[in-house]
N, C-alpha and C. Protein backbone atom coordinates (compact mmCIF):
# COMPACT_ATOMS: atom_id res chain seq x y z
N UNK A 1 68.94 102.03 55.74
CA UNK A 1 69.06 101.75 57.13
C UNK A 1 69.20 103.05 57.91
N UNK A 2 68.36 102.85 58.99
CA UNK A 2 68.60 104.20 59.64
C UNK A 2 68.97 104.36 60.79
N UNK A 3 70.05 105.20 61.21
CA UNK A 3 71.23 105.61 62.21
C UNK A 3 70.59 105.79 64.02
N UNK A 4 70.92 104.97 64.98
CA UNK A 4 70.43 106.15 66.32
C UNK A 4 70.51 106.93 66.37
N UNK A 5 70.42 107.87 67.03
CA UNK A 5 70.49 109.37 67.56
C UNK A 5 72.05 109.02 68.47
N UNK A 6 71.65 107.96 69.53
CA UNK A 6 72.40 107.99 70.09
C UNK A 6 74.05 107.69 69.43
N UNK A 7 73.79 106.80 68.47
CA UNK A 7 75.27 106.79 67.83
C UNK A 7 75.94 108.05 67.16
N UNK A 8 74.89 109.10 66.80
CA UNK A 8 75.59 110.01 66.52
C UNK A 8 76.08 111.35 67.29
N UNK A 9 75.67 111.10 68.38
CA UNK A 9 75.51 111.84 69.26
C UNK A 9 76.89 111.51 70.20
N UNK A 10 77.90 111.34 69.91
CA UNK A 10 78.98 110.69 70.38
C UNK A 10 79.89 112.09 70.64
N UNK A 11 80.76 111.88 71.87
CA UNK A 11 81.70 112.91 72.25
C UNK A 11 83.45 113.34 71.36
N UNK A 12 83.39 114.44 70.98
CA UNK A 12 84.19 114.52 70.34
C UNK A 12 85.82 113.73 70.92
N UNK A 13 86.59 113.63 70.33
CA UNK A 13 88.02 113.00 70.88
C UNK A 13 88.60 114.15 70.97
N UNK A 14 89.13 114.16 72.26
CA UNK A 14 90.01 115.73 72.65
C UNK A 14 91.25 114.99 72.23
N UNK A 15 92.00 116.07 71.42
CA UNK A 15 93.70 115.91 71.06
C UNK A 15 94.24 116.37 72.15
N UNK A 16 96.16 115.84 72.00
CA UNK A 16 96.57 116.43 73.34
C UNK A 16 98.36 115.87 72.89
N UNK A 17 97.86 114.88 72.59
CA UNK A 17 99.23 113.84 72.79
C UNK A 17 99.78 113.71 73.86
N UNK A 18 100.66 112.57 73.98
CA UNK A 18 101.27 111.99 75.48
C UNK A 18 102.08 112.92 76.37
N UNK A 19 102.58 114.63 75.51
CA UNK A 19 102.95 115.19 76.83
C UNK A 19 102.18 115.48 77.17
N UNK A 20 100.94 115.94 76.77
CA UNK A 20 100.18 116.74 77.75
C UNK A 20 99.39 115.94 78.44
N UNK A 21 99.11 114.40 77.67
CA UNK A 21 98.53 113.52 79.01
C UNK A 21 99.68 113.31 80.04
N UNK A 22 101.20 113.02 80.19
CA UNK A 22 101.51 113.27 80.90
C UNK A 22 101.80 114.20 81.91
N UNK A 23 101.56 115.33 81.60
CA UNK A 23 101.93 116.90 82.20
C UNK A 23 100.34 116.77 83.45
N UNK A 24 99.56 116.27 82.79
CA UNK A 24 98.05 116.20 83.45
C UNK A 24 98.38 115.45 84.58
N UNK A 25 99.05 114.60 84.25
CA UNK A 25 99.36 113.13 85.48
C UNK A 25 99.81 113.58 86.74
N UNK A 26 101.12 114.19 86.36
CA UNK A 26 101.71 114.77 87.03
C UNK A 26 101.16 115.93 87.89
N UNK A 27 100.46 117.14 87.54
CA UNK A 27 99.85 117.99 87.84
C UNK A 27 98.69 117.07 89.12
N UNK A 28 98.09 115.74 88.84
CA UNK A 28 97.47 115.44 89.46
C UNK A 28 97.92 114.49 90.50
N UNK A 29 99.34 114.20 90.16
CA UNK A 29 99.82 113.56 91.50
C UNK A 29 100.33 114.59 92.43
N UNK A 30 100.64 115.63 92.17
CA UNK A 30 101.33 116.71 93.28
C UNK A 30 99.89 117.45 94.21
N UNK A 31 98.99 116.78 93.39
CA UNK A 31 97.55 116.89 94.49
C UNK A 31 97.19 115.88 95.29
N UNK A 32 98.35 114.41 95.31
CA UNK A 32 97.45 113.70 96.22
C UNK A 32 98.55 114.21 98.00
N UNK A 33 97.38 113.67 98.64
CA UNK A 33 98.13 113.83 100.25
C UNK A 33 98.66 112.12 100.33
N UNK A 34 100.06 112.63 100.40
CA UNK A 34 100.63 111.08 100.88
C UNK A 34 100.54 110.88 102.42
N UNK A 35 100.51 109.86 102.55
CA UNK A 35 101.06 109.14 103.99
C UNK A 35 102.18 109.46 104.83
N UNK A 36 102.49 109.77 105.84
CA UNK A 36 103.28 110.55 106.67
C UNK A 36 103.93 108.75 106.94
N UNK A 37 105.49 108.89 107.33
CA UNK A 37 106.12 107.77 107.60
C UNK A 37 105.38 106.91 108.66
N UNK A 38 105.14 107.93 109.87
CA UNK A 38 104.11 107.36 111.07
C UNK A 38 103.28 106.58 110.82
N UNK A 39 102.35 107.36 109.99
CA UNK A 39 101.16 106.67 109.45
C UNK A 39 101.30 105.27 108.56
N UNK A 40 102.51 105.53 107.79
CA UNK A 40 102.54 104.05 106.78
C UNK A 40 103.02 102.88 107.75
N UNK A 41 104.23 102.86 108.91
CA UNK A 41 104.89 102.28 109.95
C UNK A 41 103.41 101.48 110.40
N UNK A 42 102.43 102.46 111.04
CA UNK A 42 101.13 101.85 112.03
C UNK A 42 100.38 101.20 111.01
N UNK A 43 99.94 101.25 110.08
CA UNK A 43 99.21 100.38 109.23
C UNK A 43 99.68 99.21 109.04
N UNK A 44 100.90 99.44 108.83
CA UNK A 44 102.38 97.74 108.60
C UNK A 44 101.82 97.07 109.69
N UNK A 45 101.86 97.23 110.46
CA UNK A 45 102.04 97.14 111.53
C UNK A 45 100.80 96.26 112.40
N UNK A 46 99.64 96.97 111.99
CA UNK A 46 98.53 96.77 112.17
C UNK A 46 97.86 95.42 111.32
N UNK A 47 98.32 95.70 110.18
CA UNK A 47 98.07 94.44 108.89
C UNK A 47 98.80 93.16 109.08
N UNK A 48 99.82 93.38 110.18
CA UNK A 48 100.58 92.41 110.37
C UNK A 48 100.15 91.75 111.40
N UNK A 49 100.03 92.11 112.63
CA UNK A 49 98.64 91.86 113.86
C UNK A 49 97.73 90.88 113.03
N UNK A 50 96.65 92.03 112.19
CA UNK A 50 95.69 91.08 111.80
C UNK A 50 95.97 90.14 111.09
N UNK A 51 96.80 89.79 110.15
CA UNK A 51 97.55 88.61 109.55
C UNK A 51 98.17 87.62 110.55
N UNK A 52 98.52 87.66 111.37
CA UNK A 52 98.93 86.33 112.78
C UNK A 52 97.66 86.17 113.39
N UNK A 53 96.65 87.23 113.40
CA UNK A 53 95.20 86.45 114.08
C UNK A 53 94.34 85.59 113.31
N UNK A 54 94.50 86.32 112.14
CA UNK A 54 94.09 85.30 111.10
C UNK A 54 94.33 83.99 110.74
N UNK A 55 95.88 83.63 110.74
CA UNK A 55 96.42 82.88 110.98
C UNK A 55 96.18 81.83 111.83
N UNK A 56 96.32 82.67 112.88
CA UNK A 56 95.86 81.72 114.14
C UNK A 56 94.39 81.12 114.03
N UNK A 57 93.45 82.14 113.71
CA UNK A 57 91.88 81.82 113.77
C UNK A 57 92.25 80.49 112.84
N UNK A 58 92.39 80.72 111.83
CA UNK A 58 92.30 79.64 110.94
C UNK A 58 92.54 78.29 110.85
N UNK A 59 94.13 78.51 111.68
CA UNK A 59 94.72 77.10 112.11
C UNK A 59 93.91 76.33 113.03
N UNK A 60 93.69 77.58 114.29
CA UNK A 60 92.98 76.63 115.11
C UNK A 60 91.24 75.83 114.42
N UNK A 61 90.46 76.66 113.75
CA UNK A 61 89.36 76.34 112.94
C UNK A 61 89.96 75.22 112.50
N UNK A 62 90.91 75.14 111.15
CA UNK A 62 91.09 73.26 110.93
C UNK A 62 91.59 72.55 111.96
N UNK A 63 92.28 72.68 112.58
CA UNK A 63 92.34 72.42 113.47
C UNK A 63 91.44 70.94 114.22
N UNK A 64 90.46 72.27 114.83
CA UNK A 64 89.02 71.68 115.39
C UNK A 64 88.41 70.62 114.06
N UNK A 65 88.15 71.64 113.16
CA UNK A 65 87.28 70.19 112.01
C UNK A 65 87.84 69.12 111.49
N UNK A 66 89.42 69.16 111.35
CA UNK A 66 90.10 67.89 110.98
C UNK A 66 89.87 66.77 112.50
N UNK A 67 90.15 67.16 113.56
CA UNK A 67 89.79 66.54 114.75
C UNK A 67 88.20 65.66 114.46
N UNK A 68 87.27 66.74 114.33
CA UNK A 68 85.90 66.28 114.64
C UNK A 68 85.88 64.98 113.19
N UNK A 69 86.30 65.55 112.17
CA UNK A 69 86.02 64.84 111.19
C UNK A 69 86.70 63.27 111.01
N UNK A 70 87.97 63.32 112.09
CA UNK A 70 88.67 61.65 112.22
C UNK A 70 87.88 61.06 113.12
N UNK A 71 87.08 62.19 113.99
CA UNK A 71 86.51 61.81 115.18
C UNK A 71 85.04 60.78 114.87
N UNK A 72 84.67 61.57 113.67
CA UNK A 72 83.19 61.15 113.16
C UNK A 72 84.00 59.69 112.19
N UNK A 73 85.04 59.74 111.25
CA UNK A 73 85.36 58.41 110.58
C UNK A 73 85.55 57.77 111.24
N UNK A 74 85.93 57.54 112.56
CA UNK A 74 86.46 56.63 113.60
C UNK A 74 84.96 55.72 113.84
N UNK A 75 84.34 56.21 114.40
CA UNK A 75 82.89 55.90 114.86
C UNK A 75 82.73 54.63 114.49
């Protein structure tokens, strides 16, 4: 039987062990840019807005179709 290319052609496994995958982690979280308090406050904030319009859209939507739909069984 004969082998792909591609199966042998496979990437070596880099060693390291879990400190140094952790040391990596770390190294790469002190690179992200967090969110300034301001900034996290207005998003809350904002998500919360659109969550009561939503709300609202929605209610009023069944609303309307539970109406139309007793409206049409009635008939």
């Amino acid at each position: 039987m004969s082998m792909d290319t591609a199966d042998q052609e496979t990437e070596p496994r880099r060693r390291g062990g879990p400190f140094k995958f952790w040391g990596e982690v770390r190294a790469e979280g002190r690179k992200i840019t967090w969110a300034t308090r301001q900034e996290v406050t207005v998003s809350t904030i904002m998500v919360l807005i659109m969550a009561v319009f939503a709300a609202l859209f929605f209610f009023l939507v069944d609303l309307l179709a539970g109406g139309l739909i007793r409206w049409i069984l009635n008939i």
